[in-house]
C-alpha atoms as a PDB file:
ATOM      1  CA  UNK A   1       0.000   0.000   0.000  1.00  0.00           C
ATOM      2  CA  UNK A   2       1.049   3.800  -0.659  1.00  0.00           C
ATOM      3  CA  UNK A   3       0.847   4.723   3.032  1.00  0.00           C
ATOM      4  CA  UNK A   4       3.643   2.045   3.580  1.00  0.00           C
ATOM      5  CA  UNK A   5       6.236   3.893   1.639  1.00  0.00           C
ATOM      6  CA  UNK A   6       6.710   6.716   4.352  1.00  0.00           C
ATOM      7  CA  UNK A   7       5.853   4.845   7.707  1.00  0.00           C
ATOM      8  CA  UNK A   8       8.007   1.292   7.163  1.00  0.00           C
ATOM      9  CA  UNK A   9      10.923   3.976   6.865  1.00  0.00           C
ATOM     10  CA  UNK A  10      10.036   6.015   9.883  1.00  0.00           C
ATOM     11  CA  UNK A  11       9.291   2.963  11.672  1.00  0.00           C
ATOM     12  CA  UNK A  12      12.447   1.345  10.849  1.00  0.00           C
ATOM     13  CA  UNK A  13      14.659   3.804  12.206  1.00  0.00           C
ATOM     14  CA  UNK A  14      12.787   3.332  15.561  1.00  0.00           C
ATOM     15  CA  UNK A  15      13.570  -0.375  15.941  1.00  0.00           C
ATOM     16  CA  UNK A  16      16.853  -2.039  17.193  1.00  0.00           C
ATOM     17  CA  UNK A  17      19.051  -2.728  13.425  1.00  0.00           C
ATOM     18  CA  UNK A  18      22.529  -3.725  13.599  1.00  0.00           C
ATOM     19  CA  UNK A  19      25.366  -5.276  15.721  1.00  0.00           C
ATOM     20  CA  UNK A  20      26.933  -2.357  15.889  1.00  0.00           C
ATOM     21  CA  UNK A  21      24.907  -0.117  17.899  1.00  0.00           C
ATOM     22  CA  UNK A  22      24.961   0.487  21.164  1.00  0.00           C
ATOM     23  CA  UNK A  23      24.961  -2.484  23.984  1.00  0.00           C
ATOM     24  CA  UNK A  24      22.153  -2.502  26.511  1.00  0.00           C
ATOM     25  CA  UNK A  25      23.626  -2.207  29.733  1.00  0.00           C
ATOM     26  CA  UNK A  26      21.994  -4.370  32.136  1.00  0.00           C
ATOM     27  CA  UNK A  27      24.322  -3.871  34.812  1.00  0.00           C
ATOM     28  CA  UNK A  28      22.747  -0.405  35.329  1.00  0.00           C
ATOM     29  CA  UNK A  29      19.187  -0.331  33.866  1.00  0.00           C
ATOM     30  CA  UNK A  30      16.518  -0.097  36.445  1.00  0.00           C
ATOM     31  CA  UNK A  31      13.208  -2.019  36.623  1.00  0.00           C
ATOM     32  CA  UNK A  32      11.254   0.591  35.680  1.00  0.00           C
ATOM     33  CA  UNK A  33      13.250   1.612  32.542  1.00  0.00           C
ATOM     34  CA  UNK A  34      13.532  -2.029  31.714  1.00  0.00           C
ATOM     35  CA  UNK A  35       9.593  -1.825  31.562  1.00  0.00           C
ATOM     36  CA  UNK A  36       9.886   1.223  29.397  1.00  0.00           C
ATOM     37  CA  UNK A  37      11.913  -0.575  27.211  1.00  0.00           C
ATOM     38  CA  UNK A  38       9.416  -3.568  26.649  1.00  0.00           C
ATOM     39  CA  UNK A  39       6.297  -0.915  26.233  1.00  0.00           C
ATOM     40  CA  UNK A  40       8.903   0.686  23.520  1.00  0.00           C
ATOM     41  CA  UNK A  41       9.097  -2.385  21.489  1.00  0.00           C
ATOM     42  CA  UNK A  42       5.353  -3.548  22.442  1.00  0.00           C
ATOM     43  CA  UNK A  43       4.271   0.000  20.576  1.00  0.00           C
ATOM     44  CA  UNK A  44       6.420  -0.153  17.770  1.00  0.00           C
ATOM     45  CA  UNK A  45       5.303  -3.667  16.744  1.00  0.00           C
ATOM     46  CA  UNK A  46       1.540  -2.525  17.210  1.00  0.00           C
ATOM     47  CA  UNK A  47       2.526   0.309  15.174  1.00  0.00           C
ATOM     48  CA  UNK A  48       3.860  -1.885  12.285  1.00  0.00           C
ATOM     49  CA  UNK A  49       1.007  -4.741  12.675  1.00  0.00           C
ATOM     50  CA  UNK A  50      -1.134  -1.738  11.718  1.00  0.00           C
ATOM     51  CA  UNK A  51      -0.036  -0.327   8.846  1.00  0.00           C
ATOM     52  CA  UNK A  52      -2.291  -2.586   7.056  1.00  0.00           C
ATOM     53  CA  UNK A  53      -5.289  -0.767   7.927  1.00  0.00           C
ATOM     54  CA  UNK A  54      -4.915   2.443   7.126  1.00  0.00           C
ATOM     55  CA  UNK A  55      -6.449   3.949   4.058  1.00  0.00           C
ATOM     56  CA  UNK A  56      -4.620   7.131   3.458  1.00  0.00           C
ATOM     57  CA  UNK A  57      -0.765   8.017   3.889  1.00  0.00           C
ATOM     58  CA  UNK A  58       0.147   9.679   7.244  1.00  0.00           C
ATOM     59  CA  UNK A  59       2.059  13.242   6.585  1.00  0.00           C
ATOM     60  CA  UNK A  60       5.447  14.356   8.668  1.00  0.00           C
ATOM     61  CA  UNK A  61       3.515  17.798   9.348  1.00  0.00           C
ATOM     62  CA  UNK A  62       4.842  19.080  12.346  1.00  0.00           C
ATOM     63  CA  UNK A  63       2.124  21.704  13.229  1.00  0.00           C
ATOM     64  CA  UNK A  64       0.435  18.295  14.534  1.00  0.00           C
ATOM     65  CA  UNK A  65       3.390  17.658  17.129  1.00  0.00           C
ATOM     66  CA  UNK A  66       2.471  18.732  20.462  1.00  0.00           C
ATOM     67  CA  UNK A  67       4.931  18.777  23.932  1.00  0.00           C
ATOM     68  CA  UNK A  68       3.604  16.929  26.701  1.00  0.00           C
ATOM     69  CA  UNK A  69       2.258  17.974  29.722  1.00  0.00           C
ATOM     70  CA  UNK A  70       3.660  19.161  32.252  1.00  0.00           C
ATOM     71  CA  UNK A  71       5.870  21.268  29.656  1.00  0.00           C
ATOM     72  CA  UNK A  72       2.652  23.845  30.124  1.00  0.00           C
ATOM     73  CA  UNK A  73       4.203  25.143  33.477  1.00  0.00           C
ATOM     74  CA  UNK A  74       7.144  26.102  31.247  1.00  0.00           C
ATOM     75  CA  UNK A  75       6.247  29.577  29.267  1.00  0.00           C
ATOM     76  CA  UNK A  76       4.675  28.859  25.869  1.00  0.00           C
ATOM     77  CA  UNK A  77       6.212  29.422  22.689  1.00  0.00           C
ATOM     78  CA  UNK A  78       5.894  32.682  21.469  1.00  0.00           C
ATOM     79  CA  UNK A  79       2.689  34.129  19.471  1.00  0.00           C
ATOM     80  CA  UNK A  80       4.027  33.592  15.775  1.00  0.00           C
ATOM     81  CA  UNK A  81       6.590  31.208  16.149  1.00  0.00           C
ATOM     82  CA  UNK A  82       6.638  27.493  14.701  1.00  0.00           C
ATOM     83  CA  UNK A  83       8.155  24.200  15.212  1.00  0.00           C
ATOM     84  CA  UNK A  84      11.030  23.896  13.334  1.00  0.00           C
ATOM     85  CA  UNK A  85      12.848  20.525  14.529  1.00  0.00           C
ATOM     86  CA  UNK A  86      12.443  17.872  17.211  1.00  0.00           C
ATOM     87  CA  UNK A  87      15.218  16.123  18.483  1.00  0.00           C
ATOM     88  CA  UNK A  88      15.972  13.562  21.052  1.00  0.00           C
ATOM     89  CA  UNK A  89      19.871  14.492  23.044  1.00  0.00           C
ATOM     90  CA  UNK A  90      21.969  11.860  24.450  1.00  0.00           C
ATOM     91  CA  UNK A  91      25.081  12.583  25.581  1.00  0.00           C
ATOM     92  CA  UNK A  92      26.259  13.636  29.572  1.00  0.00           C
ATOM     93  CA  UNK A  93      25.739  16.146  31.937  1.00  0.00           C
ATOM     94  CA  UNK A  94      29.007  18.244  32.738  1.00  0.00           C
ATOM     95  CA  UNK A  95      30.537  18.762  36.621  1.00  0.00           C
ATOM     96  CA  UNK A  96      33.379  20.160  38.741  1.00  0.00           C
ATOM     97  CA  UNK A  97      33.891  19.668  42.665  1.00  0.00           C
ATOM     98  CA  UNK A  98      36.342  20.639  44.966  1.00  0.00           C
ATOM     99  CA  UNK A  99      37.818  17.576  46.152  1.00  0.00           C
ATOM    100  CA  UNK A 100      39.183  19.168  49.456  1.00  0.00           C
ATOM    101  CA  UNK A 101      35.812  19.796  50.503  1.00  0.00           C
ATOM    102  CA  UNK A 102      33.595  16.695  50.540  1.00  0.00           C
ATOM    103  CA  UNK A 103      30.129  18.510  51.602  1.00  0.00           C
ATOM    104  CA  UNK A 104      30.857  20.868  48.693  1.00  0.00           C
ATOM    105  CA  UNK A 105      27.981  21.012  45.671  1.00  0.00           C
ATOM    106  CA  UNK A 106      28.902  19.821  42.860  1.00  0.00           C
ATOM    107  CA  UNK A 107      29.067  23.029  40.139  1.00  0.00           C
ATOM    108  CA  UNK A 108      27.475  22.616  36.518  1.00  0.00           C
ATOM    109  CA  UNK A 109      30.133  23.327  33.837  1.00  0.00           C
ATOM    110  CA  UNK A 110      27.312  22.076  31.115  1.00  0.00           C
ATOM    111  CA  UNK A 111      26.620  19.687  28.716  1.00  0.00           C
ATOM    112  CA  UNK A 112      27.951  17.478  25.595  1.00  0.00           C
ATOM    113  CA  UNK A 113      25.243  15.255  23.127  1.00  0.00           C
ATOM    114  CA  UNK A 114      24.452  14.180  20.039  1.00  0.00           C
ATOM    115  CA  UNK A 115      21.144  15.647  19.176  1.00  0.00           C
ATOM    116  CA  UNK A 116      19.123  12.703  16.993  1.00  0.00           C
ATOM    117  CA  UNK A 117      16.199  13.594  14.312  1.00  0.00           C
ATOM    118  CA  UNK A 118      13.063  12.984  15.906  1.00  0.00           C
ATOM    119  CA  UNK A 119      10.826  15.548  14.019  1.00  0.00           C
ATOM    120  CA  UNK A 120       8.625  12.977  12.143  1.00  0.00           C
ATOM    121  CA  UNK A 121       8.540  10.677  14.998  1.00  0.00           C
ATOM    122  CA  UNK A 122       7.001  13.950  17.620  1.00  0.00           C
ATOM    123  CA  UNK A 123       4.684  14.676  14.578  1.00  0.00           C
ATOM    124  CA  UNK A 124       3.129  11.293  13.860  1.00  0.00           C
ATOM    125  CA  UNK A 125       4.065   8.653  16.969  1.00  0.00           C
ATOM    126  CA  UNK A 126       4.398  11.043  19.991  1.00  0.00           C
ATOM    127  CA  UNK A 127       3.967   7.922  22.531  1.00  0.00           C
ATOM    128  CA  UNK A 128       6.955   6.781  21.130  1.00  0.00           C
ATOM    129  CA  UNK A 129       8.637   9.621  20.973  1.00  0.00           C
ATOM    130  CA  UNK A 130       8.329  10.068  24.753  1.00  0.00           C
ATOM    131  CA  UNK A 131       9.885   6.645  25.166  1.00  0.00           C
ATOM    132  CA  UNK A 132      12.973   7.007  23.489  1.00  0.00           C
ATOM    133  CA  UNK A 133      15.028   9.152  26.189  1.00  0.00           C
ATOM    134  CA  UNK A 134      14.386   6.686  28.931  1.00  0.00           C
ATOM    135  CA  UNK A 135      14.685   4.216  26.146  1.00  0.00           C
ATOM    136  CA  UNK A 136      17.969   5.547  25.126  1.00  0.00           C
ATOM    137  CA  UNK A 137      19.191   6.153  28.462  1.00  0.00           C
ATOM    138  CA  UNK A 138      19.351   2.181  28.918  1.00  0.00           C
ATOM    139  CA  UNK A 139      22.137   1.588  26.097  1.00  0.00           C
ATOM    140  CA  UNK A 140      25.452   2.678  26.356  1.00  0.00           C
ATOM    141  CA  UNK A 141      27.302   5.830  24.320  1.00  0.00           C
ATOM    142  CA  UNK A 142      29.417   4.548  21.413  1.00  0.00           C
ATOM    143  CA  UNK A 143      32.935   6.224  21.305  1.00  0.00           C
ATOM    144  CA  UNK A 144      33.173   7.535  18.087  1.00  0.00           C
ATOM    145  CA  UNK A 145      30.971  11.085  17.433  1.00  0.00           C
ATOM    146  CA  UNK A 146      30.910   9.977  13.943  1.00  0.00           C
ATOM    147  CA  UNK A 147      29.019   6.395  15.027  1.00  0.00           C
ATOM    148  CA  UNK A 148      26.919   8.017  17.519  1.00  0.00           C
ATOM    149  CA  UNK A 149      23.566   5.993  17.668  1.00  0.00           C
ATOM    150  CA  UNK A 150      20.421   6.635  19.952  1.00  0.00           C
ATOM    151  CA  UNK A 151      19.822   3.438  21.612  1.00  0.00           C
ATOM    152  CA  UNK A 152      17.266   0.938  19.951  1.00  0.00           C
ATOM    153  CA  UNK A 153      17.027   3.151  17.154  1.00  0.00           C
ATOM    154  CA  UNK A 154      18.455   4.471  13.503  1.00  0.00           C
ATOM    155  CA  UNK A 155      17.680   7.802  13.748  1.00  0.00           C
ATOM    156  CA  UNK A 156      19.922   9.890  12.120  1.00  0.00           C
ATOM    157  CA  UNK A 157      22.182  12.768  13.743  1.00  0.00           C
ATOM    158  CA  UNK A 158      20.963  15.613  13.652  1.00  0.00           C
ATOM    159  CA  UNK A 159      23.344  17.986  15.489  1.00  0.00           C
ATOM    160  CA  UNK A 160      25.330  18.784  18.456  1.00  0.00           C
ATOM    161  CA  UNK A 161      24.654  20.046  21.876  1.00  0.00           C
ATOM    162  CA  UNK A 162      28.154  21.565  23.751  1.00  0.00           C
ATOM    163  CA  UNK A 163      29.016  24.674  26.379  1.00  0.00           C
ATOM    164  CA  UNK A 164      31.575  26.394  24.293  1.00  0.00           C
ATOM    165  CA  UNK A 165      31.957  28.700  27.496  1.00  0.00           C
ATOM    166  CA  UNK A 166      30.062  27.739  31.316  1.00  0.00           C
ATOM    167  CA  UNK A 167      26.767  28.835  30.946  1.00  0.00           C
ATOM    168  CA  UNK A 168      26.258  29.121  26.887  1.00  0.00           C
ATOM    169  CA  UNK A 169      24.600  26.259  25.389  1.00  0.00           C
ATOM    170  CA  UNK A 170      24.869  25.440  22.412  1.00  0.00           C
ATOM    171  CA  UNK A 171      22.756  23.559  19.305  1.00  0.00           C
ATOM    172  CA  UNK A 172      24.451  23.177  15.588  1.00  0.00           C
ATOM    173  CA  UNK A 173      22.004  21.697  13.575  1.00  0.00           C
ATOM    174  CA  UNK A 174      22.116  20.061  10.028  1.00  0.00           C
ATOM    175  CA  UNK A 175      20.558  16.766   8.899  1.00  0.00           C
ATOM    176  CA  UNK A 176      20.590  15.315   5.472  1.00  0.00           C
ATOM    177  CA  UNK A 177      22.897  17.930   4.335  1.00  0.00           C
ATOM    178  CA  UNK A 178      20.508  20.381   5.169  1.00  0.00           C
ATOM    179  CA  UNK A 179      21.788  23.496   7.708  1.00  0.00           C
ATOM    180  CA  UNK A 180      19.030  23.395  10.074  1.00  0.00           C
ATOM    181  CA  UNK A 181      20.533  26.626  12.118  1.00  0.00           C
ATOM    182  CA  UNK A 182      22.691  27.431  15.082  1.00  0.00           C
ATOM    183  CA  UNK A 183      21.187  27.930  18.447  1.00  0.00           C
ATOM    184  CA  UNK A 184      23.470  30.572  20.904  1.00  0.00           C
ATOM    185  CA  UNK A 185      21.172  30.370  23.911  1.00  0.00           C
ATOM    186  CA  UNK A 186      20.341  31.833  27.261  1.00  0.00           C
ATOM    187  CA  UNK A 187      18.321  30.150  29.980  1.00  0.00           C
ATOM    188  CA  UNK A 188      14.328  31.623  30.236  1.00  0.00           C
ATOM    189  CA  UNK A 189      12.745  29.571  32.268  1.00  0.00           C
ATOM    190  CA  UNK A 190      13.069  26.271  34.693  1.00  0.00           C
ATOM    191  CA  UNK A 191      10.642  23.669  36.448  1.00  0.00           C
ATOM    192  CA  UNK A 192      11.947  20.829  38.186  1.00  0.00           C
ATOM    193  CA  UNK A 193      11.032  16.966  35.997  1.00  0.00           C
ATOM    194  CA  UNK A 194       8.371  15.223  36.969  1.00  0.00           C
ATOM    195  CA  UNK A 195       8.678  13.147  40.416  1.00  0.00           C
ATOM    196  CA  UNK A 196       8.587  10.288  38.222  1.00  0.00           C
ATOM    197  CA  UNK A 197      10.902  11.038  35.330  1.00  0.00           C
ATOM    198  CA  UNK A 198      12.988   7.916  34.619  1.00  0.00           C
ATOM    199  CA  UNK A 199      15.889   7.580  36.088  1.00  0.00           C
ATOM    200  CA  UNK A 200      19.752   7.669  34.793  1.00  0.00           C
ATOM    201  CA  UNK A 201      21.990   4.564  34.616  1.00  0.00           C
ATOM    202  CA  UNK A 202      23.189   4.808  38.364  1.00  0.00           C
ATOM    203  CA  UNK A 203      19.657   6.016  39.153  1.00  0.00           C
ATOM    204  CA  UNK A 204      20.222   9.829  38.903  1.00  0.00           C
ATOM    205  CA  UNK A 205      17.530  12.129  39.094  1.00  0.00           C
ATOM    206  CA  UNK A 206      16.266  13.546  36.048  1.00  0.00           C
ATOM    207  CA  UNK A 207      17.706  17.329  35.276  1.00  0.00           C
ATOM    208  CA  UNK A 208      14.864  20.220  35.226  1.00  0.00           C
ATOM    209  CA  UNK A 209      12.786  21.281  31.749  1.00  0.00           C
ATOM    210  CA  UNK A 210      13.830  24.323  30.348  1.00  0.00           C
ATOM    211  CA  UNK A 211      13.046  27.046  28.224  1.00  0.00           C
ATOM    212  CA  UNK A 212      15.864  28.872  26.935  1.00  0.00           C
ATOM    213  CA  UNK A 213      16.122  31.912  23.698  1.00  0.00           C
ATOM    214  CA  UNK A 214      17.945  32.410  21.319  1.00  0.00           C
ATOM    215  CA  UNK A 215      21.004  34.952  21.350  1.00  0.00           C
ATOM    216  CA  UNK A 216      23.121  37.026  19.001  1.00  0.00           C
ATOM    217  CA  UNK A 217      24.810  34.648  16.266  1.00  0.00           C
ATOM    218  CA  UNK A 218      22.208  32.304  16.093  1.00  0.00           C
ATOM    219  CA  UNK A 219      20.797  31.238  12.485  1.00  0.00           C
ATOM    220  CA  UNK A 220      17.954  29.592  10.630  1.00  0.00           C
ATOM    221  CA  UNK A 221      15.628  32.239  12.264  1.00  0.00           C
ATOM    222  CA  UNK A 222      15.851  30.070  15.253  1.00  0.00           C
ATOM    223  CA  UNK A 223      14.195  31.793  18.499  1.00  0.00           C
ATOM    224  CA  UNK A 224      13.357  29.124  21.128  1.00  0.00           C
ATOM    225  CA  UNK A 225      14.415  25.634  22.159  1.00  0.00           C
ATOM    226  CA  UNK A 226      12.620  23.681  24.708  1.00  0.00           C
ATOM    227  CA  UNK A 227      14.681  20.562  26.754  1.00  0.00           C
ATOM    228  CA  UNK A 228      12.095  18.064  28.352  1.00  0.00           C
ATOM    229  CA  UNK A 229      11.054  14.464  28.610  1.00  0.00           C
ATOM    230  CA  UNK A 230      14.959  14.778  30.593  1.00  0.00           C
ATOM    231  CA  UNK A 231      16.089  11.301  32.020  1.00  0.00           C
ATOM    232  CA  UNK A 232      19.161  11.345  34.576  1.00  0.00           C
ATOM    233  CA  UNK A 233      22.256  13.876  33.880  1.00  0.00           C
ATOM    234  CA  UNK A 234      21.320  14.871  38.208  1.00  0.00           C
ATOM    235  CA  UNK A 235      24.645  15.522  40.281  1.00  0.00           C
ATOM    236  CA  UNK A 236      24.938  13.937  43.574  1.00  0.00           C
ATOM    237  CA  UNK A 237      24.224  15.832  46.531  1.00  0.00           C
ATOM    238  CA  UNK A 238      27.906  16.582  47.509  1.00  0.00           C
ATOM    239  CA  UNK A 239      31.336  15.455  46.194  1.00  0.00           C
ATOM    240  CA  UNK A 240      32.314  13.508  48.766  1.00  0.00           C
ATOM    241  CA  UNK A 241      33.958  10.733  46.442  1.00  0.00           C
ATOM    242  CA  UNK A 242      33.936  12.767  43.312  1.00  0.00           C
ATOM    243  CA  UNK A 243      37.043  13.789  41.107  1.00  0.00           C
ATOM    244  CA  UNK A 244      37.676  17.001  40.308  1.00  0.00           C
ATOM    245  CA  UNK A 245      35.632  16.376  37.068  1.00  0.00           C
ATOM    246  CA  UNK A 246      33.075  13.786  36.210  1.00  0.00           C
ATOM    247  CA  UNK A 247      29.945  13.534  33.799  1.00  0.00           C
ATOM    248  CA  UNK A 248      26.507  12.275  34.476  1.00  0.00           C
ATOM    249  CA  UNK A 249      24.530  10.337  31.324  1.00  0.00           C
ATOM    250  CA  UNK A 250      21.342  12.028  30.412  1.00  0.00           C
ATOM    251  CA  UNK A 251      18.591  12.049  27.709  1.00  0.00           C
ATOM    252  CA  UNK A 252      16.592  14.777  26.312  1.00  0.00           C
ATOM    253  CA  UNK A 253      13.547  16.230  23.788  1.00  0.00           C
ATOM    254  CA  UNK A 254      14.420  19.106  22.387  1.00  0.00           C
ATOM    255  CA  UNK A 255      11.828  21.291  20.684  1.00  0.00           C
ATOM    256  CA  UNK A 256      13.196  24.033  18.382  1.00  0.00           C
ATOM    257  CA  UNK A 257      10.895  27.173  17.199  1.00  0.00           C
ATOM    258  CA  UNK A 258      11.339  29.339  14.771  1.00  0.00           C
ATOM    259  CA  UNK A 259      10.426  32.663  13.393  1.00  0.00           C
ATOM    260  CA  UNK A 260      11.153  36.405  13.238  1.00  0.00           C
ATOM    261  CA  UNK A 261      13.395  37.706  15.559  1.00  0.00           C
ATOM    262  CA  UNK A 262      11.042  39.951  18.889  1.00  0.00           C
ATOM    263  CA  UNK A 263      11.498  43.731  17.823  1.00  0.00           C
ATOM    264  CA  UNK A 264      13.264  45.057  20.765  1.00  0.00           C
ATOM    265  CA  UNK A 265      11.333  48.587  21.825  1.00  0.00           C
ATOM    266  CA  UNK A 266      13.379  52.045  22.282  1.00  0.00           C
ATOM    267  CA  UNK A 267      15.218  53.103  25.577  1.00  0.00           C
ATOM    268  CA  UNK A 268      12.906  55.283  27.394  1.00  0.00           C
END
């Protein structure tokens, strides 16, 4: 059937492929993301048994991809601006302590991933798109930046997600050849995850939602990016036992908007 020729694709990239991706790490996954992982898989063969039925062929239009709740007690995007990408981040959560002092906090320094292309996935299979951080979080990153793969899945790379300098995130974005845009940003807003986000490999505490906007340099008209669905990538409470450096694993939705940049109004 027609509708076949764009799902069995999109599907595809969701399900677990070749020997070369990453290894499930059982040593660390917890029982509840091991559930995730079975209602992942459970979904996506429902999803494929069912492309027999349908009588008309779905459409990646992502003015039909929604966030999920609670991302409403984060500000909404502003009036005029549109979805431009979805992306799922894997990567690690970046810290310092000062090992003389073991009831010291550790200090964010930021973050490093591999942002993943999840746009058509949000648009037409958002339950499994909400899967596939805690998903992710369950199989270990590959070394190589150029084999970077997201878990059970094929999706292709999409970007990169670094702190050039503490406190400056960010997003370089091209997929399929395509420059997406570059995202310099500044935090907006904060809410703390859900009391039951998954958890990280070593059972870490999910990291908060965010809103953050876009700065000067940015490109591809890009004005506001969006971090939720976050799994792990939490500190520990102190550094007692803590190098002077260390990472935490985490996983990630990111939602990018685009649109005219806000006309700033005169000085008074």
């Amino acid at each position: 059937m027609r509708s076949a020729t764009l799902l069995v694709p999109t599907l595809a990239s969701l399900a677990l492929a070749a020997p070369t991706y990453p290894t499930l790490n059982l040593h660390s996954a917890l029982p509840g993301n091991i559930e995730d992982i079975s209602e992942y898989f459970n979904m996506l063969a429902t999803k494929v048994q069912a492309l027999k039925y349908l009588s008309a062929e779905p459409v990646c239009d992502l003015t039909k991809a929604k966030m999920v709740s609670p991302a409403e007690d984060l500000p909404p995007p502003s009036a005029g601006l549109t979805l431009k990408h979805v992306a799922i981040g894997r990567g690690t959560q970046n810290y310092t302590c000062d090992t003389s002092n073991a009831t010291a906090v550790p200090v964010a320094t930021g973050a490093k991933a591999t942002l993943f292309n999840a746009s058509c996935v949000a648009a037409m299979y958002p339950d499994l798109l909400e899967k596939l951080p805690s998903v992710s979080m369950q199989f270990n990153l590959t070394d190589s930046d150029e084999q970077q793969r997201l878990g059970p899945s094929s999706l292709a790379i999409s970007g990169h997600h670094i702190f050039p300098t503490t406190g400056v995130p960010f997003f370089q974005l091209a997929t399929d050849g395509v420059e997406i845009g570059d995202a310099w940003c500044a935090k907006n807003s904060s809410i703390a995850a859900p009391t039951m986000a998954a958890k990280g490999q070593q059972g870490e505490g999910a990291v908060p939602w965010l809103k953050l906007l876009t700065t000067a340099g940015s490109t591809g008209n890009l004005q506001e990016v969006y971090r939720i669905t976050t799994v792990g990538g939490s500190a520990p409470v102190t550094c007692q036992g803590q190098p002077a450096a260390f990472e935490v694993q985490y996983a990630a939705e990111y939602w990018f908007y685009q649109g005219k940049a806000p006309v700033k109004s005169a000085a008074s």
